[in-house]
PDB file of N, CA and C in Angstrom:
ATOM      1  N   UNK A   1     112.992 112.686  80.208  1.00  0.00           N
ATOM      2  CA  UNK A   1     113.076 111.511  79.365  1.00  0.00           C
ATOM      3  C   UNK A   1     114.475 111.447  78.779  1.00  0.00           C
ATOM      4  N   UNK A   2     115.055 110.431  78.721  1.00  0.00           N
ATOM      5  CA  UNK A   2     115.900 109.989  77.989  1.00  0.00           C
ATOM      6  C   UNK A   2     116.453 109.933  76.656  1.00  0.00           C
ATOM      7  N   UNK A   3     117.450 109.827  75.927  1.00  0.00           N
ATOM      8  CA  UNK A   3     117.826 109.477  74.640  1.00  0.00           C
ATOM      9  C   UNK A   3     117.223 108.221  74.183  1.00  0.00           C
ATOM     10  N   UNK A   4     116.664 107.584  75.172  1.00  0.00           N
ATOM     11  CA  UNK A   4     116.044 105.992  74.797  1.00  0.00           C
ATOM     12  C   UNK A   4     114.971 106.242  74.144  1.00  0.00           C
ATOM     13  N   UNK A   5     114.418 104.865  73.330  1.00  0.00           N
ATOM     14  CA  UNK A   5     113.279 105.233  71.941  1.00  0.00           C
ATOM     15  C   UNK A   5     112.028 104.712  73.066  1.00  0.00           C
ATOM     16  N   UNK A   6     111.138 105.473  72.826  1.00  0.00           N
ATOM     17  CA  UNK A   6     109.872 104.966  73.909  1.00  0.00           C
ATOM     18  C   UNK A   6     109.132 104.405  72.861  1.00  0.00           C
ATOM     19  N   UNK A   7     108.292 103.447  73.912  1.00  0.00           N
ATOM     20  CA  UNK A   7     107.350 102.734  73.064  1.00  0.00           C
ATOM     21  C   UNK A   7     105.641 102.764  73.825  1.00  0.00           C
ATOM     22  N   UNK A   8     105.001 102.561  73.355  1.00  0.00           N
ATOM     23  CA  UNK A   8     103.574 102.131  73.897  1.00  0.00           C
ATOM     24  C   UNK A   8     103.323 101.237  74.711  1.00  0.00           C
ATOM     25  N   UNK A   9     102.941 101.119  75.577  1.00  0.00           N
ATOM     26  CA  UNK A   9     102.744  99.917  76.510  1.00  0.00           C
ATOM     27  C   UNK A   9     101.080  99.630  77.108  1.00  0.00           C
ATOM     28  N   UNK A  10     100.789  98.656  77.060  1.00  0.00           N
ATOM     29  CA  UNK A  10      98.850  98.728  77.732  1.00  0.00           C
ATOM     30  C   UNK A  10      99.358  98.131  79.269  1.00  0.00           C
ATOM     31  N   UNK A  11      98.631  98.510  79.710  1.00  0.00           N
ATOM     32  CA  UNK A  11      99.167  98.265  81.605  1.00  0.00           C
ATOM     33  C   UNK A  11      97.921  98.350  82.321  1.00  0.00           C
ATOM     34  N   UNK A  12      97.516  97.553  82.925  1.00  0.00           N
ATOM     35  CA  UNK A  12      96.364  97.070  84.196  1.00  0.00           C
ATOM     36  C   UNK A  12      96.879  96.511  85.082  1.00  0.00           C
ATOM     37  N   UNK A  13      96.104  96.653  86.598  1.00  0.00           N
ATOM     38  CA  UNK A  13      95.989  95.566  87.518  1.00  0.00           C
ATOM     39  C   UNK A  13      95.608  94.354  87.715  1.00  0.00           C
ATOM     40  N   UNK A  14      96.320  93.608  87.756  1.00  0.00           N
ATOM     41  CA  UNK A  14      96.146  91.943  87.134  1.00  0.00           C
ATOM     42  C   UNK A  14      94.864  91.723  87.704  1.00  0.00           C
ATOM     43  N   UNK A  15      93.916  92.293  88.773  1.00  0.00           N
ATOM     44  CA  UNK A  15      92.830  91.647  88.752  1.00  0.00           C
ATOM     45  C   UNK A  15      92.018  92.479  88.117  1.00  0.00           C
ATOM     46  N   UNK A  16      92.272  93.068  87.190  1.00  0.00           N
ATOM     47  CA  UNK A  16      91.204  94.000  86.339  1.00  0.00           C
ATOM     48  C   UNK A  16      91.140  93.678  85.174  1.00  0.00           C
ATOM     49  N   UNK A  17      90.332  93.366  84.838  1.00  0.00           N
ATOM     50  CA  UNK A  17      90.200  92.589  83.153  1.00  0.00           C
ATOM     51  C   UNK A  17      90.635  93.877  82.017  1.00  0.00           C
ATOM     52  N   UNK A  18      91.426  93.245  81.281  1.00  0.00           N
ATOM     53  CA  UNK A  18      92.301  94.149  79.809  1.00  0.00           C
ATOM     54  C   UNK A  18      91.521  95.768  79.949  1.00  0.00           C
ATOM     55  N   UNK A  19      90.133  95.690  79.626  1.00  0.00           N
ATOM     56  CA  UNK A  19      89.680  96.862  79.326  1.00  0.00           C
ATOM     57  C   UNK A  19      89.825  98.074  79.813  1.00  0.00           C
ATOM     58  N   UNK A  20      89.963  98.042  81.510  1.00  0.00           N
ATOM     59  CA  UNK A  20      90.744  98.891  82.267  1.00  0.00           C
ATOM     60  C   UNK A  20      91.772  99.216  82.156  1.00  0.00           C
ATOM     61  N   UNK A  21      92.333  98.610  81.303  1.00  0.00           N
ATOM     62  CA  UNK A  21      94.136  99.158  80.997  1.00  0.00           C
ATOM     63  C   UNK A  21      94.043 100.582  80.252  1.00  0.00           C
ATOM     64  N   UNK A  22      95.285 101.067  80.740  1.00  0.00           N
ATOM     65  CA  UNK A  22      95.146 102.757  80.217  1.00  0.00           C
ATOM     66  C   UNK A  22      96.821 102.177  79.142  1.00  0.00           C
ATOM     67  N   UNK A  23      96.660 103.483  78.307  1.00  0.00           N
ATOM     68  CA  UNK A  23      97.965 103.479  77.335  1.00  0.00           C
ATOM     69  C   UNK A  23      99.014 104.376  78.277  1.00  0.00           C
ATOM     70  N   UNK A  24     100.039 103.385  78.310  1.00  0.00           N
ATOM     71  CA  UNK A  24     101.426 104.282  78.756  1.00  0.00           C
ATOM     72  C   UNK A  24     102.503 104.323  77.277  1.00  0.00           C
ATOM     73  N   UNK A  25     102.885 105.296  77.049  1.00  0.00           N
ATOM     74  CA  UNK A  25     104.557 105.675  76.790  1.00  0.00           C
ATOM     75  C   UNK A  25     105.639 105.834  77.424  1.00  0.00           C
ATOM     76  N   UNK A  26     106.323 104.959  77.516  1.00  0.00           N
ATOM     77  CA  UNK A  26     107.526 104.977  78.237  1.00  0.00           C
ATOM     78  C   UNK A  26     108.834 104.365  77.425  1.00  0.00           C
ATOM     79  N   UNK A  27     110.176 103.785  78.486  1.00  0.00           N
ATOM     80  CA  UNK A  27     111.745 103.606  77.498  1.00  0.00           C
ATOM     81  C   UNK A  27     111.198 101.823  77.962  1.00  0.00           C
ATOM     82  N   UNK A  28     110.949 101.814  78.890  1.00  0.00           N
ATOM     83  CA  UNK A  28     110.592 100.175  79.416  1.00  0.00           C
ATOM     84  C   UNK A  28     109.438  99.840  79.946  1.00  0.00           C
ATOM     85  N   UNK A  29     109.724  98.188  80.146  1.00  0.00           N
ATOM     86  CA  UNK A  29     108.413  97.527  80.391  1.00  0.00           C
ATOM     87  C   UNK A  29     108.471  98.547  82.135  1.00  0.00           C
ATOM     88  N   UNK A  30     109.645  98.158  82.428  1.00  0.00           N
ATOM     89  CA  UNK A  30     109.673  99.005  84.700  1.00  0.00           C
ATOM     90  C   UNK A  30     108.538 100.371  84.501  1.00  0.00           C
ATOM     91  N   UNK A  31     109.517 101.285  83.793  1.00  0.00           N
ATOM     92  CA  UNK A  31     108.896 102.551  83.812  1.00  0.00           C
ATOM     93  C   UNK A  31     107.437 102.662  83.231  1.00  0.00           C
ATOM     94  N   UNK A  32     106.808 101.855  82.260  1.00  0.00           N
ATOM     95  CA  UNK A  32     105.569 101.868  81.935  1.00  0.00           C
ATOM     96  C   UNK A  32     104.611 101.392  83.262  1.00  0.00           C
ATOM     97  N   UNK A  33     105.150 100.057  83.723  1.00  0.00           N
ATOM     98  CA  UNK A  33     104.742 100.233  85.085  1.00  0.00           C
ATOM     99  C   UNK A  33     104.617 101.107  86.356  1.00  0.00           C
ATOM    100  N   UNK A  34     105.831 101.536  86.817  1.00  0.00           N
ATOM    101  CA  UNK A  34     105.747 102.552  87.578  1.00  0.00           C
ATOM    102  C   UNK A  34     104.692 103.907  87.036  1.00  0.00           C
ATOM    103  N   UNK A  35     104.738 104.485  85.375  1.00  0.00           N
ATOM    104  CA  UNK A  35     104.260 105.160  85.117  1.00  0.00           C
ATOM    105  C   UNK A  35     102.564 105.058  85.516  1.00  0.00           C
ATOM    106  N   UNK A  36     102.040 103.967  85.266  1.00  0.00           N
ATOM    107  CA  UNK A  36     100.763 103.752  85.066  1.00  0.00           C
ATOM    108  C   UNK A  36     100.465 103.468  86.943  1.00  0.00           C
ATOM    109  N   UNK A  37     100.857 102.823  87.964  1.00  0.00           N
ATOM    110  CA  UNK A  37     100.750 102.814  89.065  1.00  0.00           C
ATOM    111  C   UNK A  37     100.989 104.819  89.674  1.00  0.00           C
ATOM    112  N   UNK A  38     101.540 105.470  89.172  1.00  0.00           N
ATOM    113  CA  UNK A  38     101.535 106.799  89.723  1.00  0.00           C
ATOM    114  C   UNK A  38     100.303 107.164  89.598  1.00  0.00           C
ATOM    115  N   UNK A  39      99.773 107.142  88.662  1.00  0.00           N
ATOM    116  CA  UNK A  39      98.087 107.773  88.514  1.00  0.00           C
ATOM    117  C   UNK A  39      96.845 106.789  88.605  1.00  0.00           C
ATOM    118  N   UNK A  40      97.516 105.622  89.245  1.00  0.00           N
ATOM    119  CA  UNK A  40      96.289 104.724  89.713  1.00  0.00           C
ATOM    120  C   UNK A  40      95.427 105.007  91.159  1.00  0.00           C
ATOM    121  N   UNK A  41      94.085 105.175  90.732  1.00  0.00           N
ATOM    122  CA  UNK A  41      93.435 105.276  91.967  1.00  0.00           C
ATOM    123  C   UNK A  41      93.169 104.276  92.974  1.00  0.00           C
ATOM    124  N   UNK A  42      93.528 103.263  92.471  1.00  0.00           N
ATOM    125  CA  UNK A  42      92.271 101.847  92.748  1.00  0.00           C
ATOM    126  C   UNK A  42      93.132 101.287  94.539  1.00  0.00           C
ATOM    127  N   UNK A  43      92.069 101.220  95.170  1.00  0.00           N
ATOM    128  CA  UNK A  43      92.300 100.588  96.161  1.00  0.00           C
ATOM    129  C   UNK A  43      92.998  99.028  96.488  1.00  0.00           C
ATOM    130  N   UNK A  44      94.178  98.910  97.452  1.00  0.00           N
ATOM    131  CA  UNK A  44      95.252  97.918  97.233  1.00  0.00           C
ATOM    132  C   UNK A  44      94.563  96.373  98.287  1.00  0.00           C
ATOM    133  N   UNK A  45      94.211  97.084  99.482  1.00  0.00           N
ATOM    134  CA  UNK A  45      93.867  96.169 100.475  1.00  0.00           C
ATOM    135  C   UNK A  45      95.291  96.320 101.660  1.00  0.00           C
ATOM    136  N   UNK A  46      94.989  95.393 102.267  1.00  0.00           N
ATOM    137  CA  UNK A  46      95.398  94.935 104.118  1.00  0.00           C
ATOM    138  C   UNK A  46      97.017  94.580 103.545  1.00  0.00           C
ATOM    139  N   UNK A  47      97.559  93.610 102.272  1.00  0.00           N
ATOM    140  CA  UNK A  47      99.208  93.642 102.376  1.00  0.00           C
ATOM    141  C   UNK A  47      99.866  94.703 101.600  1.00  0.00           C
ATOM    142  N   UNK A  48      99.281  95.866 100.757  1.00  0.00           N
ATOM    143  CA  UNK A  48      99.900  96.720 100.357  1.00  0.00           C
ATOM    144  C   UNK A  48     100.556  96.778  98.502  1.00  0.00           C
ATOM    145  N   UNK A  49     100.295  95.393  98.170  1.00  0.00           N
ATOM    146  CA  UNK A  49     100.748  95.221  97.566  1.00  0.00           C
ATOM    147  C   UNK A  49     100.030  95.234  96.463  1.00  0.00           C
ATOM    148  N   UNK A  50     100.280  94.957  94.878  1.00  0.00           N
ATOM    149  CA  UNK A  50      99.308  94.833  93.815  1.00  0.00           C
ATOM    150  C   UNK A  50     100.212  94.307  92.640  1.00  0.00           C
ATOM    151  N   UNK A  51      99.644  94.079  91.759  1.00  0.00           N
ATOM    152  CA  UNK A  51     100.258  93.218  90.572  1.00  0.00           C
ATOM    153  C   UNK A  51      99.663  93.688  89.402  1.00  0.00           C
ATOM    154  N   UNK A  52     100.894  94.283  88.323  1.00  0.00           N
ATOM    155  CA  UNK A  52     100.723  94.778  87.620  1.00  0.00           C
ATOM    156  C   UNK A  52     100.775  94.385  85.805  1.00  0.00           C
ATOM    157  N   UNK A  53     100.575  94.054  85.201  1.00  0.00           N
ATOM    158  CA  UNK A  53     100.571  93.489  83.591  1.00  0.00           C
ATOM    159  C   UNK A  53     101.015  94.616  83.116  1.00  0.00           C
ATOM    160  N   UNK A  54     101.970  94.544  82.381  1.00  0.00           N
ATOM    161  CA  UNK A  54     102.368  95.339  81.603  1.00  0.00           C
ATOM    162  C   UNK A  54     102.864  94.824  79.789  1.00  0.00           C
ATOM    163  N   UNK A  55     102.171  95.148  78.724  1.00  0.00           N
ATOM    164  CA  UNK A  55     102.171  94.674  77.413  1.00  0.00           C
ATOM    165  C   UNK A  55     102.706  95.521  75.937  1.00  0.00           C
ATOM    166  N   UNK A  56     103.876  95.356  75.724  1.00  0.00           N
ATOM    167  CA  UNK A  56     104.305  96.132  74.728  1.00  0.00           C
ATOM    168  C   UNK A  56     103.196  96.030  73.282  1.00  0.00           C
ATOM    169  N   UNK A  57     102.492  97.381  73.283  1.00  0.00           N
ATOM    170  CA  UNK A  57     101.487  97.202  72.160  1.00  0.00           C
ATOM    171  C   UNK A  57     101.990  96.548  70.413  1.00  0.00           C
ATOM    172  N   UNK A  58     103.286  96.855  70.550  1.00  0.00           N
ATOM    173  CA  UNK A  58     103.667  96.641  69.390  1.00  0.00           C
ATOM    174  C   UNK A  58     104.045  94.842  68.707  1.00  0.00           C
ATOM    175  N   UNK A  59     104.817  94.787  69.702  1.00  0.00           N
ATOM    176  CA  UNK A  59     105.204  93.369  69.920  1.00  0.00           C
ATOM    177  C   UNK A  59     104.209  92.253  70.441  1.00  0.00           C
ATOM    178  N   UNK A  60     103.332  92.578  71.349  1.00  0.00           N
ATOM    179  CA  UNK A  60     102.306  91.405  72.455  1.00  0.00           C
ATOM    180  C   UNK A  60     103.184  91.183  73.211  1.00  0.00           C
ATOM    181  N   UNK A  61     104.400  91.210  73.794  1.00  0.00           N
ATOM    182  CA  UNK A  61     105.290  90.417  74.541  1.00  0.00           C
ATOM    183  C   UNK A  61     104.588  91.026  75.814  1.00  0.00           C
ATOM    184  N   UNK A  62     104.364  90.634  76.890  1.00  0.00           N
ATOM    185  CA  UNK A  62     103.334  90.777  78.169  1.00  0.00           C
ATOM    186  C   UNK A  62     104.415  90.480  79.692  1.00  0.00           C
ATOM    187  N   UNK A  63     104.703  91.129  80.201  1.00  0.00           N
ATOM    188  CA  UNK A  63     104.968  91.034  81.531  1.00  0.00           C
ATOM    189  C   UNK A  63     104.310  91.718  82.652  1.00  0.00           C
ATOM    190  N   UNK A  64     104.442  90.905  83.777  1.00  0.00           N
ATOM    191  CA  UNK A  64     103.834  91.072  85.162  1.00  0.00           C
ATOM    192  C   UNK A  64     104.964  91.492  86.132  1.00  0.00           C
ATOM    193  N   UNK A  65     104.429  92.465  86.825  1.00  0.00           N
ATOM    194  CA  UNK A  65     105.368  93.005  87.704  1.00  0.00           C
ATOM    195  C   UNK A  65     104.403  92.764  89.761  1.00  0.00           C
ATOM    196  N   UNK A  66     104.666  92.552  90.376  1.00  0.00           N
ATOM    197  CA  UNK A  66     104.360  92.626  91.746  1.00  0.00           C
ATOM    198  C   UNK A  66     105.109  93.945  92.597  1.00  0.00           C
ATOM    199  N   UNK A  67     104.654  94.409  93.293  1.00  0.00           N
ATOM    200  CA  UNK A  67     104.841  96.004  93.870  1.00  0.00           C
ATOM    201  C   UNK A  67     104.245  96.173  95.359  1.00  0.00           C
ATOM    202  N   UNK A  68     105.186  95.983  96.110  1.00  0.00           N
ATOM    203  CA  UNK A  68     105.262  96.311  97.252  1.00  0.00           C
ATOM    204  C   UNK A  68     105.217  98.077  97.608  1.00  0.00           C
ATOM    205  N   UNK A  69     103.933  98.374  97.730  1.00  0.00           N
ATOM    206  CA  UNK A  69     103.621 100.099  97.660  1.00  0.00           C
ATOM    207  C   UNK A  69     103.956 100.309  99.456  1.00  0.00           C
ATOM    208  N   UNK A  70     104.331  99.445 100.038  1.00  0.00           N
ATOM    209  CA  UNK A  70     105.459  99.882 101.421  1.00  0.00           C
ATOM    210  C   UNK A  70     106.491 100.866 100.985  1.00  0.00           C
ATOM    211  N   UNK A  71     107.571  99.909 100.375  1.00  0.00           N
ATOM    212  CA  UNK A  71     108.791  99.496 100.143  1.00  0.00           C
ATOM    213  C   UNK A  71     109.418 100.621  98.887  1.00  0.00           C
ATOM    214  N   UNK A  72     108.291 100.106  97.987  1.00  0.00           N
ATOM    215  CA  UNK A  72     108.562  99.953  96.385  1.00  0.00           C
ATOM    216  C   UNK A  72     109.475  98.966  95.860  1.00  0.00           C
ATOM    217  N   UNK A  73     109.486  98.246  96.670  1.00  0.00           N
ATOM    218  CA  UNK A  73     110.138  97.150  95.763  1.00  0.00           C
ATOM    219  C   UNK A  73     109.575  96.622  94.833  1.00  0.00           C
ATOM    220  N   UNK A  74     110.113  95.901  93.377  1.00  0.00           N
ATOM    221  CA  UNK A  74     109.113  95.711  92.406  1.00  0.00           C
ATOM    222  C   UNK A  74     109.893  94.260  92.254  1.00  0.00           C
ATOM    223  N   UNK A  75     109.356  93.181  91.682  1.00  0.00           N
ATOM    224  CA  UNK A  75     109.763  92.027  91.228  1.00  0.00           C
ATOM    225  C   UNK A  75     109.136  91.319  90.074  1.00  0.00           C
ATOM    226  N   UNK A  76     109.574  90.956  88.950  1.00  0.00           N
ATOM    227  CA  UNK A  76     108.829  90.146  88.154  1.00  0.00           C
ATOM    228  C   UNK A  76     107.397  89.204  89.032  1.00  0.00           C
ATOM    229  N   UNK A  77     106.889  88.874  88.364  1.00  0.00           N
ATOM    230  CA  UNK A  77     105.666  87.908  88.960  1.00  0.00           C
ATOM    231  C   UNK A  77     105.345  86.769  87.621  1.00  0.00           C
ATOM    232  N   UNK A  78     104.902  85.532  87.742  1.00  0.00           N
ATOM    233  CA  UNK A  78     104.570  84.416  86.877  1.00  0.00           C
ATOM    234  C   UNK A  78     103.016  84.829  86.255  1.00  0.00           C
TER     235      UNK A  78
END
C-alpha cells in the first residue's frame, strides 16, 4: 500500500442487487474494483466480461467500471 489515504468503498456486480456488495478498502475507486473482482467467485458467461459498481461509502459518489477478464482491460461504463 501506498502513502495514499484509503477509503471504504461498497462494490458489486451490476447485476447483483446492493446487498451482495462486500466492503473494500482501498487508495481508489480502480483499485477498490480490481480489489473486490480478485476474490469474486461469481460466474461471468460466453463474452468474459462483467460490470462492476463501485461506491465511495463516505461520499455516495458511485461509479461503474466494465472489465474485460480476457484482457483486463477496464473502462468506465454509464
Amino acid at each position: 500500500m501506498t502513502d495514499e489515504e484509503t477509503r471504504l468503498f461498497r462494490v458489486h456486480a451490476r447485476h447483483l442487487e446492493t446487498p451482495h456488495a462486500h466492503l473494500v478498502t482501498e487508495v481508489s475507486f480502480e483499485a477498490a474494483c480490481v480489489a473486490w473482482l480478485e476474490g469474486w467467485p461469481g460466474e461471468i458467461g460466453a463474452e468474459a466480461t462483467v460490470s462492476v459498481i463501485v461506491r465511495d461509502v463516505d461520499t455516495g459518489c458511485e461509479r461503474c467500471f466494465g472489465i474485460d477478464l480476457d484482457t483486463g482491460a477496464m473502462a468506465r461504463c454509464d
